[in-house]
PDB file of N, CA and C in Angstrom:
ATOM      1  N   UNK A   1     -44.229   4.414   9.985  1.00  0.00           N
ATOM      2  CA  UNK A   1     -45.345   3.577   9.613  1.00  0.00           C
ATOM      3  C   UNK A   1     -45.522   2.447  10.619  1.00  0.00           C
ATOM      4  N   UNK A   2     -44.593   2.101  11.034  1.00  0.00           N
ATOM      5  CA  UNK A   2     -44.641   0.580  12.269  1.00  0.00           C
ATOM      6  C   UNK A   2     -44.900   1.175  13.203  1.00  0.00           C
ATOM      7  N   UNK A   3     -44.409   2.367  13.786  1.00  0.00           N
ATOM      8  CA  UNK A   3     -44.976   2.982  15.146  1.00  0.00           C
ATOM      9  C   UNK A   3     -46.290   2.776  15.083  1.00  0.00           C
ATOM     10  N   UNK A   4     -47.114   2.818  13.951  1.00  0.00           N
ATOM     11  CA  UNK A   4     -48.592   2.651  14.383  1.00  0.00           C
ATOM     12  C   UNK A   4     -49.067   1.293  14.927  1.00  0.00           C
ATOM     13  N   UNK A   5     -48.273   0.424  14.655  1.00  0.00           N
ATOM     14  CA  UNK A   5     -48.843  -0.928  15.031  1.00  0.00           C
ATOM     15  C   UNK A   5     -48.233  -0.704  16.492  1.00  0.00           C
ATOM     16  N   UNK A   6     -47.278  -0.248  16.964  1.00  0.00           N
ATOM     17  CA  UNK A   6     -46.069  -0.392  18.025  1.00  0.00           C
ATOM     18  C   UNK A   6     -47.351  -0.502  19.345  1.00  0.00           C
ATOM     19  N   UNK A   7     -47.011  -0.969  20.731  1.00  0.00           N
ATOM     20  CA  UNK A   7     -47.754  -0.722  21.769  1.00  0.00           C
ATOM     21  C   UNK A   7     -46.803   0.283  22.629  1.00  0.00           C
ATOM     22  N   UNK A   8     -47.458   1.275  23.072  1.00  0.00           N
ATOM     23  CA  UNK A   8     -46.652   1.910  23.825  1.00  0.00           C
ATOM     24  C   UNK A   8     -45.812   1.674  25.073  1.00  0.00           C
ATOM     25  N   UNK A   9     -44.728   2.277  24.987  1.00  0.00           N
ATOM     26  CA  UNK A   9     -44.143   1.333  26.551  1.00  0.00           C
ATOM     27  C   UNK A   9     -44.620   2.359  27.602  1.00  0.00           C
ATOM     28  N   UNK A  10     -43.983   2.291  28.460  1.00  0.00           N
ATOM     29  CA  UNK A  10     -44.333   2.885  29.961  1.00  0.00           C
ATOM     30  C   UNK A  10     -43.814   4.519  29.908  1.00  0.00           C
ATOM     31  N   UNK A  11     -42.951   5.301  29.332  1.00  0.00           N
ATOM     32  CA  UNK A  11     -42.236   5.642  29.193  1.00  0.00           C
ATOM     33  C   UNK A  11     -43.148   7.097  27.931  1.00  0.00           C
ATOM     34  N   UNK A  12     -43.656   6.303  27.045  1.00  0.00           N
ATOM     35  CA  UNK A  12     -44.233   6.958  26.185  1.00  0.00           C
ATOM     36  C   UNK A  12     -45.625   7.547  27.257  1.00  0.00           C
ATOM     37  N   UNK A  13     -45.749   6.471  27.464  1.00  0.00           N
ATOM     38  CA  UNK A  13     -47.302   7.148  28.674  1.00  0.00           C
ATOM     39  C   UNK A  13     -46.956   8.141  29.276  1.00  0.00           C
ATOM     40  N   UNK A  14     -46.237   8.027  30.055  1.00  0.00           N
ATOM     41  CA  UNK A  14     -45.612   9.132  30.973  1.00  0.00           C
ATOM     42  C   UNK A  14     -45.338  10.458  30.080  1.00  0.00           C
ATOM     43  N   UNK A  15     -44.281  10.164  28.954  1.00  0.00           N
ATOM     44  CA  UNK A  15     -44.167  11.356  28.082  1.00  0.00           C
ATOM     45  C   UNK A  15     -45.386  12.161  27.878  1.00  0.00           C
ATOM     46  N   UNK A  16     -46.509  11.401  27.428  1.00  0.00           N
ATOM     47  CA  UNK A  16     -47.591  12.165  27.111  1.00  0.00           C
ATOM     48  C   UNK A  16     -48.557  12.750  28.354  1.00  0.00           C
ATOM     49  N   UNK A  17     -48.092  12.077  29.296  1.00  0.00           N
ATOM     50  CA  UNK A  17     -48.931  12.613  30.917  1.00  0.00           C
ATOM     51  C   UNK A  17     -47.870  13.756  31.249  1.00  0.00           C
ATOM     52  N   UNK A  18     -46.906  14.011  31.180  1.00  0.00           N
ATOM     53  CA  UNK A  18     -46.146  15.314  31.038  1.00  0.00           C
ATOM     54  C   UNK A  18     -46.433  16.034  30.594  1.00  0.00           C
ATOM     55  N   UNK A  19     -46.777  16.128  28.934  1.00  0.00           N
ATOM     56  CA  UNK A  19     -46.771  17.022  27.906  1.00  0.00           C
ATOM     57  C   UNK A  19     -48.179  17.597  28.482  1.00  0.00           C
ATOM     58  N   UNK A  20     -49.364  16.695  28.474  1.00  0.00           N
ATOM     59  CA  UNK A  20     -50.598  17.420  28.827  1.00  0.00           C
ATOM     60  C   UNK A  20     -50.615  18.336  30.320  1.00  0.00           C
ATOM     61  N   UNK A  21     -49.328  17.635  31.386  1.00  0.00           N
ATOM     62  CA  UNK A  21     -50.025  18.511  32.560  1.00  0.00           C
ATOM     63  C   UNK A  21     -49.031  19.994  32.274  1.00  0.00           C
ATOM     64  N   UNK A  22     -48.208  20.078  31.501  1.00  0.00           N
ATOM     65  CA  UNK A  22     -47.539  21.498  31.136  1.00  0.00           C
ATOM     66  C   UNK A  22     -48.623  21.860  30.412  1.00  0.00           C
ATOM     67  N   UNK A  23     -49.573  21.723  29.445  1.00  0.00           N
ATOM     68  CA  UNK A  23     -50.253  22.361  28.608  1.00  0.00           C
ATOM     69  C   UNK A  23     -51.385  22.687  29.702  1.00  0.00           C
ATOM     70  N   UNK A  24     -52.123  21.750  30.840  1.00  0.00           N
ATOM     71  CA  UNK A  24     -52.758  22.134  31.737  1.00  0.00           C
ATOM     72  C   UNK A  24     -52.380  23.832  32.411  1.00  0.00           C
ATOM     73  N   UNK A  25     -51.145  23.455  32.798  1.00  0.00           N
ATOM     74  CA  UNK A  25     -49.852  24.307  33.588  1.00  0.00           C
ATOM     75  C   UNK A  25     -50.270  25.526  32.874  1.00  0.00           C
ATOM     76  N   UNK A  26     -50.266  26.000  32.423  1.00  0.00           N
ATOM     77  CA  UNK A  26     -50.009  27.030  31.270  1.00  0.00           C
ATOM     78  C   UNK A  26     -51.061  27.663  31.029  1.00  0.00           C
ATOM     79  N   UNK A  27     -52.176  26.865  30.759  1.00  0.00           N
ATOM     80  CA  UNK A  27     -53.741  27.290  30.702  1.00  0.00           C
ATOM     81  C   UNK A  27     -54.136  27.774  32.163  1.00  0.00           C
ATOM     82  N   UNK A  28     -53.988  26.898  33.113  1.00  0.00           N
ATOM     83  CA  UNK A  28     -54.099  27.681  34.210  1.00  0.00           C
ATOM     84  C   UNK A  28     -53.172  29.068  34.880  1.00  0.00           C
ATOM     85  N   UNK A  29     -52.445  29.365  34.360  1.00  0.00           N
ATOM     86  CA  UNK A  29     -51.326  29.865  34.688  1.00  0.00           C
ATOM     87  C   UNK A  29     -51.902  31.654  34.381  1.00  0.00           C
ATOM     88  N   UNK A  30     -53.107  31.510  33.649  1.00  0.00           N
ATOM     89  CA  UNK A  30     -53.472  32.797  33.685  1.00  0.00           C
ATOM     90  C   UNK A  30     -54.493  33.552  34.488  1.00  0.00           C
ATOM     91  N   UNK A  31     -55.202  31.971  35.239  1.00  0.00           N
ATOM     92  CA  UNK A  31     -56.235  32.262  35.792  1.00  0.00           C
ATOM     93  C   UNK A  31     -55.945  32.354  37.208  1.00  0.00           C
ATOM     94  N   UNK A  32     -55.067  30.838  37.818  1.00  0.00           N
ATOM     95  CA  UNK A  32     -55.001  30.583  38.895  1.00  0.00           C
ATOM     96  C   UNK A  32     -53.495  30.075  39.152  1.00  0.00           C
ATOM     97  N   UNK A  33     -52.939  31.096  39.832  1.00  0.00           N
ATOM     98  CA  UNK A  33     -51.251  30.830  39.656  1.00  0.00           C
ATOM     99  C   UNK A  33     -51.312  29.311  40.755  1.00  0.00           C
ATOM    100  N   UNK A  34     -51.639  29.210  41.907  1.00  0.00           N
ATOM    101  CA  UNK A  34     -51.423  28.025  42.731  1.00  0.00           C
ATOM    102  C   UNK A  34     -51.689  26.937  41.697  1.00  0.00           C
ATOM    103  N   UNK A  35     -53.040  26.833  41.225  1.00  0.00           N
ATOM    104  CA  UNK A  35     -53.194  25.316  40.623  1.00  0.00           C
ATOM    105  C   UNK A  35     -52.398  25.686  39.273  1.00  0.00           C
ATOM    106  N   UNK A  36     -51.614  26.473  39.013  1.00  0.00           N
ATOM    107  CA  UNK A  36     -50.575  26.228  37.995  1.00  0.00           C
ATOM    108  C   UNK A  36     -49.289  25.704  38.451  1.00  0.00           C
ATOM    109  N   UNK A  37     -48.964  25.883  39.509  1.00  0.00           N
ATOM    110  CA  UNK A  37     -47.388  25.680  40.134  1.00  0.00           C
ATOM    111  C   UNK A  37     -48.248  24.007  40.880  1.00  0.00           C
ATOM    112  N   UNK A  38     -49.014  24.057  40.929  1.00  0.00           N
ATOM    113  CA  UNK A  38     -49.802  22.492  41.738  1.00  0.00           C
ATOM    114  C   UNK A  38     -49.433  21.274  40.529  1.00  0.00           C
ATOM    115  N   UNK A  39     -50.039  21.981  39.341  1.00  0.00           N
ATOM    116  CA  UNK A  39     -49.671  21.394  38.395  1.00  0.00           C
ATOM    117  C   UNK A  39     -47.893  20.911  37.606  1.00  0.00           C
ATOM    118  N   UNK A  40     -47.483  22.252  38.066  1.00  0.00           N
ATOM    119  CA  UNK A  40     -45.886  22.115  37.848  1.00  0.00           C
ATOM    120  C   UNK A  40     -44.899  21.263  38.536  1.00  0.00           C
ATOM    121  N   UNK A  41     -46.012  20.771  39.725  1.00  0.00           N
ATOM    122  CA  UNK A  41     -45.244  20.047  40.624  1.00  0.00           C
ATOM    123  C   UNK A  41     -45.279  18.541  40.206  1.00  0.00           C
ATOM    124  N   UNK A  42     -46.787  18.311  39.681  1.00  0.00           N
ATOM    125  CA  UNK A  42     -46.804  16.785  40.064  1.00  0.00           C
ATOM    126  C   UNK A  42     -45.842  16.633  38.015  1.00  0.00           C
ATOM    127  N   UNK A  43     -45.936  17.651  37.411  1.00  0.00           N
ATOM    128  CA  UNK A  43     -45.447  17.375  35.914  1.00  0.00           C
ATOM    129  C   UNK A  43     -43.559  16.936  36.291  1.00  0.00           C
ATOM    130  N   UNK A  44     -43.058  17.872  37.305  1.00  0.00           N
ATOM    131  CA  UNK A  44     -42.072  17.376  37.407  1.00  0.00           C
ATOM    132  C   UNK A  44     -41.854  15.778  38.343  1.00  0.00           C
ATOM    133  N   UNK A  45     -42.489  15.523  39.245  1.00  0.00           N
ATOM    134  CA  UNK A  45     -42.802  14.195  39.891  1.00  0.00           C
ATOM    135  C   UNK A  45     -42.800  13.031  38.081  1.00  0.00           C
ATOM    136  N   UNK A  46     -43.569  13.646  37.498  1.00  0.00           N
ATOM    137  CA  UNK A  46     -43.783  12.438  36.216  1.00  0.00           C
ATOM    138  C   UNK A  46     -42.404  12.469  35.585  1.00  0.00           C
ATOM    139  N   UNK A  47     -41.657  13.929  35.151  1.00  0.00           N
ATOM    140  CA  UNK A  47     -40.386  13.654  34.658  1.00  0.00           C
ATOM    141  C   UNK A  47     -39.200  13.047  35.402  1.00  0.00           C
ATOM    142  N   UNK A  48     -39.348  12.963  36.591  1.00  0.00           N
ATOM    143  CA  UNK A  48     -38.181  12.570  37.562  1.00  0.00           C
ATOM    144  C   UNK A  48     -38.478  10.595  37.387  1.00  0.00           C
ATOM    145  N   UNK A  49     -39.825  10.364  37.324  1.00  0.00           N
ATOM    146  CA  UNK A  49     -40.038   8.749  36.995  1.00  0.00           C
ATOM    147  C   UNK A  49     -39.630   8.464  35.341  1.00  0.00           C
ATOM    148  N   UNK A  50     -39.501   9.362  34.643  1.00  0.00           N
ATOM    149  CA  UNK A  50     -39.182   8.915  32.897  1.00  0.00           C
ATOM    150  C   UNK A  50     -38.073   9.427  33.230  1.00  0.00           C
ATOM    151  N   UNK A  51     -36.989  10.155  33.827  1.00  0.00           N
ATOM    152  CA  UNK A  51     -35.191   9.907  33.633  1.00  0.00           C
ATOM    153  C   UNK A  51     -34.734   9.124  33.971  1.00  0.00           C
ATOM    154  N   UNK A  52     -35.507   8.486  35.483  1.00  0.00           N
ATOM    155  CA  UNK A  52     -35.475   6.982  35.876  1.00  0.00           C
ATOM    156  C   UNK A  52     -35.744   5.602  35.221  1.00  0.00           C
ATOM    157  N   UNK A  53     -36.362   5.702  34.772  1.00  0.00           N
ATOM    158  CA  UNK A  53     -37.110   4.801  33.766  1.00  0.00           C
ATOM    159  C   UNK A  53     -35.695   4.781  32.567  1.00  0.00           C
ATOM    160  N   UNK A  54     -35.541   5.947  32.252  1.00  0.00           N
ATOM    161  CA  UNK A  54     -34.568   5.711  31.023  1.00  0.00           C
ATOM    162  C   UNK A  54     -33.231   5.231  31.517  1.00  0.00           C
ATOM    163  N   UNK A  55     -32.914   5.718  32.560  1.00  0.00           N
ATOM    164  CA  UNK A  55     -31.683   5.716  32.837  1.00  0.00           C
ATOM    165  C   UNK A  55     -31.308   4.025  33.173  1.00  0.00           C
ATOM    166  N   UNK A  56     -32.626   3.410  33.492  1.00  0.00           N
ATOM    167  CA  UNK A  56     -32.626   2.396  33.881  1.00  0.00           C
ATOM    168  C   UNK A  56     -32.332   1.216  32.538  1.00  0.00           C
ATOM    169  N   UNK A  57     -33.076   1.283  31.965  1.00  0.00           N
ATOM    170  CA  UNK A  57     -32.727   0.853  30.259  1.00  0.00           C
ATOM    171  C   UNK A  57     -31.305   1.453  30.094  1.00  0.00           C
ATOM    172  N   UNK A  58     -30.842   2.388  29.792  1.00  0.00           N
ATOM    173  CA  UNK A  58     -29.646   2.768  29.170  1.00  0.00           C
ATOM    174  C   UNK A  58     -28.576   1.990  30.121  1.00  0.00           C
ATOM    175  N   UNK A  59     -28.403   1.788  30.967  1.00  0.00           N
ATOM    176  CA  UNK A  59     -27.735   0.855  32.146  1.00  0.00           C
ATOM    177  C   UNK A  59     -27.686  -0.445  31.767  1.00  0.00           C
ATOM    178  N   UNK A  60     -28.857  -1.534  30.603  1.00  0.00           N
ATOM    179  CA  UNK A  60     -28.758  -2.806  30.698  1.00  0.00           C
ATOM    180  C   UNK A  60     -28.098  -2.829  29.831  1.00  0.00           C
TER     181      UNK A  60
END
């Protein structure tokens, strides 16, 4: 129930800019294999900044 008031951190953004470019990924993935693996690339670029991001918090 408080998550709704919550502001998202940096972290959640990213989560959800992940989740959509795999669902991108995937949709394209039947049509046009390059802009699916184009897509696979920059989705992992976003997860490599949110293990960072976390790892960075879990450290303080």
């Amino acid at each position: 129930m408080f998550k709704l008031f919550r502001k998202k951190t940096e972290i959640d953004k990213l989560n959800a800019k992940y989740k959509s470019l795999l669902k991108e990924s995937k949709n394209l993935s039947t049509s046009s294999r390059s802009a699916s693996d184009a897509k696979l690339v920059e989705a992992e670029s976003i997860l490599n900044k949110i293990k960072a991001l976390e790892s960075k918090f879990n450290s303080k």
